[in-house]
PDB file of N, CA and C in Angstrom:
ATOM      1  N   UNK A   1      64.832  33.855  53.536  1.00  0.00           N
ATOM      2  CA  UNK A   1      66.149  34.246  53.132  1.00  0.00           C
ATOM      3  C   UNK A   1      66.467  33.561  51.800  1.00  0.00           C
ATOM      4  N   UNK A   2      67.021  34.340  50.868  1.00  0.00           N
ATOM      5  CA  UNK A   2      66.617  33.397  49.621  1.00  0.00           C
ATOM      6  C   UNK A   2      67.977  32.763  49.167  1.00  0.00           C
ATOM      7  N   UNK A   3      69.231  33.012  50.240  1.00  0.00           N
ATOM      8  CA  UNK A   3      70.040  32.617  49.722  1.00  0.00           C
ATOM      9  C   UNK A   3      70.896  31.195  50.529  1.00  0.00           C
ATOM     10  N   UNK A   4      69.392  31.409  51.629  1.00  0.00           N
ATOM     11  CA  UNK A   4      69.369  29.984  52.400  1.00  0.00           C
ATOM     12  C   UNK A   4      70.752  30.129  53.315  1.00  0.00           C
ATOM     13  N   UNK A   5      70.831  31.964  53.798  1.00  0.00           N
ATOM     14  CA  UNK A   5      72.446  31.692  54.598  1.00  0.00           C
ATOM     15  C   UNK A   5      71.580  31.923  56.027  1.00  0.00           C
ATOM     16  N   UNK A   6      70.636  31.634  55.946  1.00  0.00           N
ATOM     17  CA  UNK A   6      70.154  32.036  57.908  1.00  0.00           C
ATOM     18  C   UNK A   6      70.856  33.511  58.480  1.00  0.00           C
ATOM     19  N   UNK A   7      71.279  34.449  57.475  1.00  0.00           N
ATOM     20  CA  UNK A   7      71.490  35.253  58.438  1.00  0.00           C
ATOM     21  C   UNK A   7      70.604  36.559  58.289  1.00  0.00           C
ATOM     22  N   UNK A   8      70.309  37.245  58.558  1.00  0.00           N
ATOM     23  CA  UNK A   8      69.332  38.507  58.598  1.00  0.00           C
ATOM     24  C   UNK A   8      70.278  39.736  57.923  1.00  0.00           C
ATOM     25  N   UNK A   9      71.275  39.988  58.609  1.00  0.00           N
ATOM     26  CA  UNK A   9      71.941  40.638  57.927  1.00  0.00           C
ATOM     27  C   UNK A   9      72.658  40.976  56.767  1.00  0.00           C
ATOM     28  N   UNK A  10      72.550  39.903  55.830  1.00  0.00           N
ATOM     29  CA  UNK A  10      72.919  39.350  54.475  1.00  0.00           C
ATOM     30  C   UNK A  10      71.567  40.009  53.561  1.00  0.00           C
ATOM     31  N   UNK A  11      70.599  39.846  54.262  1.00  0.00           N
ATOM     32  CA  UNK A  11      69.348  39.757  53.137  1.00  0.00           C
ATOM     33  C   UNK A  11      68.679  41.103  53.465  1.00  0.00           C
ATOM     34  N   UNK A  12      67.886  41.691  52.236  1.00  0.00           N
ATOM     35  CA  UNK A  12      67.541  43.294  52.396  1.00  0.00           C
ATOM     36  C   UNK A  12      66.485  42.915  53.176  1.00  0.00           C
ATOM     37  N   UNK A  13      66.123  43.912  53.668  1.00  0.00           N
ATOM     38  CA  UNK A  13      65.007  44.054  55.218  1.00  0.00           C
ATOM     39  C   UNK A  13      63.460  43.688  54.385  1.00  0.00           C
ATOM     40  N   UNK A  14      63.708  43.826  53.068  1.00  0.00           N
ATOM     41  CA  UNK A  14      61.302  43.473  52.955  1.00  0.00           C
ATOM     42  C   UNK A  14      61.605  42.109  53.106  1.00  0.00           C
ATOM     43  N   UNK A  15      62.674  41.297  52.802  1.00  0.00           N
ATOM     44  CA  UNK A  15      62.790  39.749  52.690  1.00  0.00           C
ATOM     45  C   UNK A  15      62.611  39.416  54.376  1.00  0.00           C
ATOM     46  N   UNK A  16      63.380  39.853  55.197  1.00  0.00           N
ATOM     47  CA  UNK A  16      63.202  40.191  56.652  1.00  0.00           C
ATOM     48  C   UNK A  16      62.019  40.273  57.047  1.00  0.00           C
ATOM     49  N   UNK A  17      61.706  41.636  56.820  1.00  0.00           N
ATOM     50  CA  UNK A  17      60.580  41.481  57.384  1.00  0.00           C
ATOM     51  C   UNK A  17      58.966  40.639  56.879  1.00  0.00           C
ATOM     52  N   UNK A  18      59.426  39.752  56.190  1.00  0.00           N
ATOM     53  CA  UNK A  18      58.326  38.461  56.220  1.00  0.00           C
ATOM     54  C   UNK A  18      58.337  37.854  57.470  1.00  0.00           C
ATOM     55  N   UNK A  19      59.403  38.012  58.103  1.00  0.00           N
ATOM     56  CA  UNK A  19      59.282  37.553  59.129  1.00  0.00           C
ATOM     57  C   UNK A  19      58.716  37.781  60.490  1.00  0.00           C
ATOM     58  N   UNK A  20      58.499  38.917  60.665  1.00  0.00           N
ATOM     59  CA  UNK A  20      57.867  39.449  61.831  1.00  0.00           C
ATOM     60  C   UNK A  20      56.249  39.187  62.549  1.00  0.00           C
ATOM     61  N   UNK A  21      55.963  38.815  63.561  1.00  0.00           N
ATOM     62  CA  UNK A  21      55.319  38.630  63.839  1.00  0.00           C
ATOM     63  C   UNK A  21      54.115  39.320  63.948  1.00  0.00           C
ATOM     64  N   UNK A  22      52.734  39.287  63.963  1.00  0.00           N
ATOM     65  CA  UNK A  22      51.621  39.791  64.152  1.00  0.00           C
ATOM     66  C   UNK A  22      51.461  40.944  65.121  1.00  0.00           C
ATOM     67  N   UNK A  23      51.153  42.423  65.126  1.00  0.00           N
ATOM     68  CA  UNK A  23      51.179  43.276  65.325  1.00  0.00           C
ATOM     69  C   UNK A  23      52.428  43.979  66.030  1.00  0.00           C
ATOM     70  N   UNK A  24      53.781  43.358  65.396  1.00  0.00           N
ATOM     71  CA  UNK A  24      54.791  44.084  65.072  1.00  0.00           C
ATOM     72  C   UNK A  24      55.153  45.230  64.300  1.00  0.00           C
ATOM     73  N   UNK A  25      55.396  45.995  65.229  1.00  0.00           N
ATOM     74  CA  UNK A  25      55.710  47.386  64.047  1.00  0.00           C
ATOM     75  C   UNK A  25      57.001  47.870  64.003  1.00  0.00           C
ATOM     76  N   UNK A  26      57.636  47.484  63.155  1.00  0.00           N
ATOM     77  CA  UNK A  26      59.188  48.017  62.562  1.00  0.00           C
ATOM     78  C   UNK A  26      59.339  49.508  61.619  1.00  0.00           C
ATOM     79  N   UNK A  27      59.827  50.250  61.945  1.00  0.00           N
ATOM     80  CA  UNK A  27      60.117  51.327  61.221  1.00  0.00           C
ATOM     81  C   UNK A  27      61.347  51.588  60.704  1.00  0.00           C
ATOM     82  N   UNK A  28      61.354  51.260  59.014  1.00  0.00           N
ATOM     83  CA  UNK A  28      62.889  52.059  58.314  1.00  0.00           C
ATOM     84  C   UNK A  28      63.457  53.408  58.509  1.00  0.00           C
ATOM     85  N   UNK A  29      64.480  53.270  59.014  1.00  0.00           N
ATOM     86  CA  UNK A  29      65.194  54.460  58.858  1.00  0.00           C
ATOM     87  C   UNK A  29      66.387  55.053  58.479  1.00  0.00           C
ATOM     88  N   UNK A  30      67.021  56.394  57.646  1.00  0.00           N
ATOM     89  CA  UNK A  30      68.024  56.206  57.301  1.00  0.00           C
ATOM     90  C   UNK A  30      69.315  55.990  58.359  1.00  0.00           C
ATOM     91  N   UNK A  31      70.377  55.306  58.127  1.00  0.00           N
ATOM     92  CA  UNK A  31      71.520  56.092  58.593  1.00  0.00           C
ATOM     93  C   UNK A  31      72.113  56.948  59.681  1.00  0.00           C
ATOM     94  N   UNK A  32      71.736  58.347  58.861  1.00  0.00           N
ATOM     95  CA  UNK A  32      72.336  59.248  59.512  1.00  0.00           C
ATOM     96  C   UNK A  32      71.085  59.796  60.751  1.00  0.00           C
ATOM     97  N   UNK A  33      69.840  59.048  61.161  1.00  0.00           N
ATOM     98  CA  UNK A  33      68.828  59.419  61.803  1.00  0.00           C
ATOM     99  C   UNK A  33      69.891  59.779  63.595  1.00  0.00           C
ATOM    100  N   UNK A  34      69.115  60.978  63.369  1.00  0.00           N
ATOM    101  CA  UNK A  34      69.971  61.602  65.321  1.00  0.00           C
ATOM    102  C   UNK A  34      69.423  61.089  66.194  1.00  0.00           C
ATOM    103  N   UNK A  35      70.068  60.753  67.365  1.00  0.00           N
ATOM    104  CA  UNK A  35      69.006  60.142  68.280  1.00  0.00           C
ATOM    105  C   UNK A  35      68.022  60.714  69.097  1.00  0.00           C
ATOM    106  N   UNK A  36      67.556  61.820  68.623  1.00  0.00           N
ATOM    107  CA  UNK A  36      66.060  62.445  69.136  1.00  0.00           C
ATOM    108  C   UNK A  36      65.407  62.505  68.003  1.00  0.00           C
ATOM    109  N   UNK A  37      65.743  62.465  67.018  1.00  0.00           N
ATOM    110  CA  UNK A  37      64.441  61.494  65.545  1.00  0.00           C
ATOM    111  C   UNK A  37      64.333  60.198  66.242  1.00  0.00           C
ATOM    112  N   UNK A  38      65.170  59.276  66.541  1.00  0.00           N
ATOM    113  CA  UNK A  38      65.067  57.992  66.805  1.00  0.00           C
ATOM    114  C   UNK A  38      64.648  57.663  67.617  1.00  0.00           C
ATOM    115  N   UNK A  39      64.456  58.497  69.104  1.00  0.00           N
ATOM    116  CA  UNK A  39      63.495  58.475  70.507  1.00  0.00           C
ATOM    117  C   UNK A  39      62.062  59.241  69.938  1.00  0.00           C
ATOM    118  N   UNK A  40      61.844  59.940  69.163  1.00  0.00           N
ATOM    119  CA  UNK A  40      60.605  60.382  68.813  1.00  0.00           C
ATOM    120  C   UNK A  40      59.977  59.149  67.549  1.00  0.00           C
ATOM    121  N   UNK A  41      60.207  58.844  67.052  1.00  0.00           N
ATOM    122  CA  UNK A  41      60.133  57.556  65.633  1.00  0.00           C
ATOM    123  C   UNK A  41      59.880  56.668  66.831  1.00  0.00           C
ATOM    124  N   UNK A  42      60.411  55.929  68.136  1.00  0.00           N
ATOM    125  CA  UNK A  42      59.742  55.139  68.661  1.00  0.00           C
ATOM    126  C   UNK A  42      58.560  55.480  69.460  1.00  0.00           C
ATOM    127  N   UNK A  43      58.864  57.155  69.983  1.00  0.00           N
ATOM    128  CA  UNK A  43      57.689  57.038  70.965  1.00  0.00           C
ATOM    129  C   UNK A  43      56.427  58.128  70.229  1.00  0.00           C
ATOM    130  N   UNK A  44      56.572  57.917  68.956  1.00  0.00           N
ATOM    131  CA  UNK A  44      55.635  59.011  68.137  1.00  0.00           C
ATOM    132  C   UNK A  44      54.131  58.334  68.012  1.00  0.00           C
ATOM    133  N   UNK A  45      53.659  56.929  68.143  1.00  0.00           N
ATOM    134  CA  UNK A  45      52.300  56.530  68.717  1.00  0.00           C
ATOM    135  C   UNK A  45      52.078  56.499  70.357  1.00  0.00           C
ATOM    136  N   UNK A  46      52.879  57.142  70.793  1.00  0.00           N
ATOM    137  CA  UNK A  46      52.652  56.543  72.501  1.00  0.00           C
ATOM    138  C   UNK A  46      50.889  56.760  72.809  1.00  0.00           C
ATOM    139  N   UNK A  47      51.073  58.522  72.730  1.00  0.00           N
ATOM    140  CA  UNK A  47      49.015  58.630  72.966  1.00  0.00           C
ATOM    141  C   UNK A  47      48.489  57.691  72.449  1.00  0.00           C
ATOM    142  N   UNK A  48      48.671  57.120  71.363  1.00  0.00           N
ATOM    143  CA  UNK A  48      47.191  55.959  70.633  1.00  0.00           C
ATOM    144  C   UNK A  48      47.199  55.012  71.228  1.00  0.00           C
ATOM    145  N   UNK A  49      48.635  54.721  72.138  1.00  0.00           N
ATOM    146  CA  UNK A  49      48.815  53.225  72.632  1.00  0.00           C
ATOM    147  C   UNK A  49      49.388  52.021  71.600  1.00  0.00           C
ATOM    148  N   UNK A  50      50.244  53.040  70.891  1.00  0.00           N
ATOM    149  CA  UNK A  50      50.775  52.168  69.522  1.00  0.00           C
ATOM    150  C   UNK A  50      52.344  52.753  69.335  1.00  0.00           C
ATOM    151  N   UNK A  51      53.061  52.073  70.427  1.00  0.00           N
ATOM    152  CA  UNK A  51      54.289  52.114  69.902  1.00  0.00           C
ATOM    153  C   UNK A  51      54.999  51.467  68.431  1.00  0.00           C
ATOM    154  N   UNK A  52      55.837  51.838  68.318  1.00  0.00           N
ATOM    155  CA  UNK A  52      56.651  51.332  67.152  1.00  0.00           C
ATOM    156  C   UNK A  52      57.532  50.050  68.011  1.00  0.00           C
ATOM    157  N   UNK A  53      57.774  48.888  67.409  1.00  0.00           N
ATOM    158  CA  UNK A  53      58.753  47.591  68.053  1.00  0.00           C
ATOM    159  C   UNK A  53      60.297  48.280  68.040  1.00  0.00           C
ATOM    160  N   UNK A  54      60.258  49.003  66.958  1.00  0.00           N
ATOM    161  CA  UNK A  54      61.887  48.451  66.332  1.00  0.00           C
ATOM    162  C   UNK A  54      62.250  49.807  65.704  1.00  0.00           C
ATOM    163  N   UNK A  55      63.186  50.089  65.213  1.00  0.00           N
ATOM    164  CA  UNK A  55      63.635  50.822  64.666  1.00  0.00           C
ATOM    165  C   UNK A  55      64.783  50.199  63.602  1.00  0.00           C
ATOM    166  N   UNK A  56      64.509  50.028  62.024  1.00  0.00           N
ATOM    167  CA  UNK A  56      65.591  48.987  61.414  1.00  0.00           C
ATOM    168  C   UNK A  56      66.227  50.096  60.674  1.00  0.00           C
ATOM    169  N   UNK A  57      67.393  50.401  60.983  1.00  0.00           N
ATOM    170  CA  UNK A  57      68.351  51.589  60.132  1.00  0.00           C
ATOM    171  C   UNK A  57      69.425  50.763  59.134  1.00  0.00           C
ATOM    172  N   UNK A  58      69.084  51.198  58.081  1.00  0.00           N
ATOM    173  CA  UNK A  58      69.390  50.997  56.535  1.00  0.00           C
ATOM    174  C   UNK A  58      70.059  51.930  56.142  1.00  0.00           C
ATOM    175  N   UNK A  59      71.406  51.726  54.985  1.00  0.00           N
ATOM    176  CA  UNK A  59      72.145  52.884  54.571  1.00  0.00           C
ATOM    177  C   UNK A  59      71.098  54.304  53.941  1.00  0.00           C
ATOM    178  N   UNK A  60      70.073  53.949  53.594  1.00  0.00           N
ATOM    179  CA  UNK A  60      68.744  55.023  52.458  1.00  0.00           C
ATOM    180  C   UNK A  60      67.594  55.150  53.441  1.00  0.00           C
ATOM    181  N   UNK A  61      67.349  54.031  54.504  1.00  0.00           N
ATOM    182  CA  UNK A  61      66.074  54.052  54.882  1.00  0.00           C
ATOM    183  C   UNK A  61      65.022  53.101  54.072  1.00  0.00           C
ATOM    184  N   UNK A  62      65.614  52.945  52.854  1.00  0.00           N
ATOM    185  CA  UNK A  62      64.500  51.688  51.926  1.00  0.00           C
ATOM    186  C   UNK A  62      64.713  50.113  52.041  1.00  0.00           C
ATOM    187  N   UNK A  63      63.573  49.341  51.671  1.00  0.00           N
ATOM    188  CA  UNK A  63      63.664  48.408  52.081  1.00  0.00           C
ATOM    189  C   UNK A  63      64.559  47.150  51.577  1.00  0.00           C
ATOM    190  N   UNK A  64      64.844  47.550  50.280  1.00  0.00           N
ATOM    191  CA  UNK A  64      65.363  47.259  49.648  1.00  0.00           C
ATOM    192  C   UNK A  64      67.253  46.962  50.165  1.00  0.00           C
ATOM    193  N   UNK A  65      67.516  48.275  51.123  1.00  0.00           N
ATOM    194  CA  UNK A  65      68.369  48.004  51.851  1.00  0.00           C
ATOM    195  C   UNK A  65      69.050  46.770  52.708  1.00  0.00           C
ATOM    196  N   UNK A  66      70.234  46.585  52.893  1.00  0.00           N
ATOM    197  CA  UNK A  66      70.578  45.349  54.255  1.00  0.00           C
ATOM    198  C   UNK A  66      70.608  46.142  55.692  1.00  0.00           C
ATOM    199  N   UNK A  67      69.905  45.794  56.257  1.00  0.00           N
ATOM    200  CA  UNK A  67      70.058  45.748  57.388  1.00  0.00           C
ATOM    201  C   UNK A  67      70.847  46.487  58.356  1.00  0.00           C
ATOM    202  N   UNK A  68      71.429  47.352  58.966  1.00  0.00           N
ATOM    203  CA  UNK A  68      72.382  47.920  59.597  1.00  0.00           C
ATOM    204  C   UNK A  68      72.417  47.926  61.156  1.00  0.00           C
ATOM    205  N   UNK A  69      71.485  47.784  61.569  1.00  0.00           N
ATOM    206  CA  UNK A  69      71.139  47.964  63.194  1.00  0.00           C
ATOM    207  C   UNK A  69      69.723  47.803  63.712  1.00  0.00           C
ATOM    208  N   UNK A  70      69.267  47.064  64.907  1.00  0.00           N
ATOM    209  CA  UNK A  70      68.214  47.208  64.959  1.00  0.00           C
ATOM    210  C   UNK A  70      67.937  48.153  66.268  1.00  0.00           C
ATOM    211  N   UNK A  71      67.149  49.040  66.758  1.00  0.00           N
ATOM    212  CA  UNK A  71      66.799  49.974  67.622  1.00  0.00           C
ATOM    213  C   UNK A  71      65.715  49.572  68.408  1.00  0.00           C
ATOM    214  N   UNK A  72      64.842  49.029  69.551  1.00  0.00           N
ATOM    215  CA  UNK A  72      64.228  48.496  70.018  1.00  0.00           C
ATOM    216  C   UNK A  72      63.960  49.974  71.290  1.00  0.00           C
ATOM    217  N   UNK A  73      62.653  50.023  71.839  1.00  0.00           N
ATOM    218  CA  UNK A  73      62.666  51.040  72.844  1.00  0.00           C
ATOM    219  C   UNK A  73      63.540  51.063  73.877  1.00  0.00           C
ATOM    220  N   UNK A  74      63.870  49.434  74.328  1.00  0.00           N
ATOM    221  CA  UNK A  74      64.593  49.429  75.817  1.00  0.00           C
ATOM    222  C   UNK A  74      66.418  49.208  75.254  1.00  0.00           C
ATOM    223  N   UNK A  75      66.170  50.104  74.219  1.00  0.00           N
ATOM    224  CA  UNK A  75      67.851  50.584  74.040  1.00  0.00           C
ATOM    225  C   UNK A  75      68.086  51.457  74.866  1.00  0.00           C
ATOM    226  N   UNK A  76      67.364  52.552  74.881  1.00  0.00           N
ATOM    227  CA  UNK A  76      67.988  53.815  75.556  1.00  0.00           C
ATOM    228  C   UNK A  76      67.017  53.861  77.316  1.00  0.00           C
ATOM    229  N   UNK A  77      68.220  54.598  77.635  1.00  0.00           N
ATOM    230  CA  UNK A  77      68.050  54.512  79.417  1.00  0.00           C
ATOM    231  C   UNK A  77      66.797  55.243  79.560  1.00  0.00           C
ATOM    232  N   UNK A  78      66.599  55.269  80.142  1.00  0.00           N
ATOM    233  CA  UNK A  78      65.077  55.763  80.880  1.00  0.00           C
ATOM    234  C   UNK A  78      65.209  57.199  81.874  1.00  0.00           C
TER     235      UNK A  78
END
């Protein structure tokens, strides 16, 4: 965080995501993403056995963006 405020949400997501751990997979997305882009964007590796972690929605989708929400699979009900 380069502005040394500890918070995640302050700082654009590539600075963020230095942080993530080893075979973490985060996916940018814009905004206005519907939530059946956003259930398909997580479960769009399921056959390979390669889910996506996260889902990080940004006002553009770029990384350059702050932060807006994070989306994780066990958001939505089952």
């Amino acid at each position: 965080m380069t502005r040394n405020t500890g918070i995640a949400e302050e700082e654009p997501v590539s600075h963020v995501l230095r942080f993530a751990e080893p075979g973490e997979k985060a996916v940018l997305v814009r905004r206005a993403i519907t939530m059946v882009e956003a259930i398909n964007r997580l479960s769009s590796g399921r056959q390979a056995g390669q889910l996506s972690t996260a889902l990080i929605i940004t006002e553009t989708g770029r990384r350059t963006d702050k932060p807006l929400r994070l989306v994780a699979p066990t958001t939505f009900p089952c």
